[in-house]
C-alpha atoms as a PDB file:
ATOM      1  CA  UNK A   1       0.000   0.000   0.000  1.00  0.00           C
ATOM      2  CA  UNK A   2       2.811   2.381   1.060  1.00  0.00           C
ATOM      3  CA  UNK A   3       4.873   1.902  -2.490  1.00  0.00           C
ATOM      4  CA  UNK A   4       1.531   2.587  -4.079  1.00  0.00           C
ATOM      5  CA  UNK A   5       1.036   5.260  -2.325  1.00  0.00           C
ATOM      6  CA  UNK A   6       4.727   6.365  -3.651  1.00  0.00           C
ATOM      7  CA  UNK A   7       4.450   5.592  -6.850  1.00  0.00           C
ATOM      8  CA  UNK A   8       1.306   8.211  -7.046  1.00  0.00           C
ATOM      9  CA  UNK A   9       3.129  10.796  -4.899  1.00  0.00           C
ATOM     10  CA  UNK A  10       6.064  10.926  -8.229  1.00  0.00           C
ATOM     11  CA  UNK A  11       3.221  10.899 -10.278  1.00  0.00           C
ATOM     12  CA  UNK A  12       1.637  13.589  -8.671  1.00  0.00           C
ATOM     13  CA  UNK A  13       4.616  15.088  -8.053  1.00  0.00           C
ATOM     14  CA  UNK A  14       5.896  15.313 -12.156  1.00  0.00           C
ATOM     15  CA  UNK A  15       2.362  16.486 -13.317  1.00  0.00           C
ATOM     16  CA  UNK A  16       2.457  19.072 -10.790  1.00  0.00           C
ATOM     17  CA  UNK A  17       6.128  20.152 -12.198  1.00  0.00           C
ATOM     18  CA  UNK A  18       5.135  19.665 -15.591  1.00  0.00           C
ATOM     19  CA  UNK A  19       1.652  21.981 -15.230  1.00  0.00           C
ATOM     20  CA  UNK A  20       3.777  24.741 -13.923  1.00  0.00           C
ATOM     21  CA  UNK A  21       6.160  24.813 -15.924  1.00  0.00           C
ATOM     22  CA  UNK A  22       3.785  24.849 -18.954  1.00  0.00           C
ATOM     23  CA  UNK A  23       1.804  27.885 -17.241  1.00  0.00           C
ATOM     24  CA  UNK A  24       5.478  29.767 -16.428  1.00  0.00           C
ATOM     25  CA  UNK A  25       5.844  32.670 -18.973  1.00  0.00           C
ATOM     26  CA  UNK A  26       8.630  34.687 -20.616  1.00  0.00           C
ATOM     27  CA  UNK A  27       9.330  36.509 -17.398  1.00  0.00           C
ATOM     28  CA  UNK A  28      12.845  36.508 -17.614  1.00  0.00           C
ATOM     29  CA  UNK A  29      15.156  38.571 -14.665  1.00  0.00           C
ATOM     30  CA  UNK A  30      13.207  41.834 -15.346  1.00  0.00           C
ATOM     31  CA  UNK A  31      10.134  40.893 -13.985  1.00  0.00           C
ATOM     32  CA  UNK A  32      12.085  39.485 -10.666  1.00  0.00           C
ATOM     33  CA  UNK A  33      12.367  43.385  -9.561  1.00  0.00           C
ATOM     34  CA  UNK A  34       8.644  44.096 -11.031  1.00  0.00           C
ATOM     35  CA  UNK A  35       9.717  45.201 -14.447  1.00  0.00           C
ATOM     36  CA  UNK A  36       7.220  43.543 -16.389  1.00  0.00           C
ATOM     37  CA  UNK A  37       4.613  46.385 -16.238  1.00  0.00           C
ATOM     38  CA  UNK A  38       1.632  43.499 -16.103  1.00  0.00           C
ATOM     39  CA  UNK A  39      -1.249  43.888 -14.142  1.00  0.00           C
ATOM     40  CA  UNK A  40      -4.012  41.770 -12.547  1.00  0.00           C
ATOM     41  CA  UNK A  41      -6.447  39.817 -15.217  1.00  0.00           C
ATOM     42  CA  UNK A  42      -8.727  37.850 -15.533  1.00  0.00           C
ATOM     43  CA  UNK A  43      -7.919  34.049 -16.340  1.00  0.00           C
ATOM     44  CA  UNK A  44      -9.587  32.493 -19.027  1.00  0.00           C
ATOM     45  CA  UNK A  45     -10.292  29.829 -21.198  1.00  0.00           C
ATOM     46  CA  UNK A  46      -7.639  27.133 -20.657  1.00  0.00           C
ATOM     47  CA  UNK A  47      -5.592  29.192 -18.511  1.00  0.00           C
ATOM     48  CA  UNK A  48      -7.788  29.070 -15.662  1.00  0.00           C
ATOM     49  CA  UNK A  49      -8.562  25.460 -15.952  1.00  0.00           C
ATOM     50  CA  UNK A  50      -4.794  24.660 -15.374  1.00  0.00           C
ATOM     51  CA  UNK A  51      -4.810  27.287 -12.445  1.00  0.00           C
ATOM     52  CA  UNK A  52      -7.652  25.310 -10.896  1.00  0.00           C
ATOM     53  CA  UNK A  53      -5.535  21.975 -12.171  1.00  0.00           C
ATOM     54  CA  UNK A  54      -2.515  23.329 -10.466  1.00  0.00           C
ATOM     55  CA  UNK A  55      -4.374  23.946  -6.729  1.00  0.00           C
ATOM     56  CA  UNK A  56      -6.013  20.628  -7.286  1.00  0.00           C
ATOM     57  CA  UNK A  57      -3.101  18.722  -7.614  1.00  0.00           C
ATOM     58  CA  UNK A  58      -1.139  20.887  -5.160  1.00  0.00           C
ATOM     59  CA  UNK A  59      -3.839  19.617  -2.729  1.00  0.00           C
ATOM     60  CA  UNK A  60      -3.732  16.241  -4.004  1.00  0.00           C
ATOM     61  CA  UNK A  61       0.119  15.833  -3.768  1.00  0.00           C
ATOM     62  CA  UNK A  62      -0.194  17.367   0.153  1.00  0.00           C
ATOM     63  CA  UNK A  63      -2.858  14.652   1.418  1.00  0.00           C
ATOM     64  CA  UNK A  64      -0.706  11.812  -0.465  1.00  0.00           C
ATOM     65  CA  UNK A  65       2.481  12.907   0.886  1.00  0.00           C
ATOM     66  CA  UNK A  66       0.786  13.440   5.141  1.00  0.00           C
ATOM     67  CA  UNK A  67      -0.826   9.972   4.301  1.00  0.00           C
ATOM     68  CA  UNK A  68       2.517   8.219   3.240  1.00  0.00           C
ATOM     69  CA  UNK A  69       4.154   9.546   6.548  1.00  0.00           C
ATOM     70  CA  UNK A  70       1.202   8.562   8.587  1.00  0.00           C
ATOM     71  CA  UNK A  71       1.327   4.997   7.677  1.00  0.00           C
ATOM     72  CA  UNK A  72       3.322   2.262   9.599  1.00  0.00           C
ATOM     73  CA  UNK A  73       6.859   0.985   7.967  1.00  0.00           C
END
């Protein structure tokens, strides 16, 4: 059960990388000291379902990970 419950954490764990990565835009160092000049919209379309995708499996990935400690050797 516990290398199940593993093998679903890396899972979770590379779709969660991979999601983030694919929703990561050009930002480059200028927008590290607020450069960017963007400013608060609205998501959309596909970009708000991998927003909600990205919470979800944040959650997801939290519950697996306190439920792999939990469990005896």
């Amino acid at each position: 059960m516990k290398i199940a419950l593993q093998v679903i954490q890396i899972i979770l764990s590379i779709t969660l990388i991979a999601i983030i990565l694919i929703q990561a835009k050009g930002g480059g160092l200028s927008s590290v000291f607020g450069g960017s000049g963007s400013i608060y919209r609205t998501k959309r379309g596909a970009e708000k379902v991998m927003y909600q995708a990205t919470i979800i499996l944040a959650i997801v990935f939290f519950v697996v990970s306190i439920v792999v400690v939990m469990l005896p050797g």
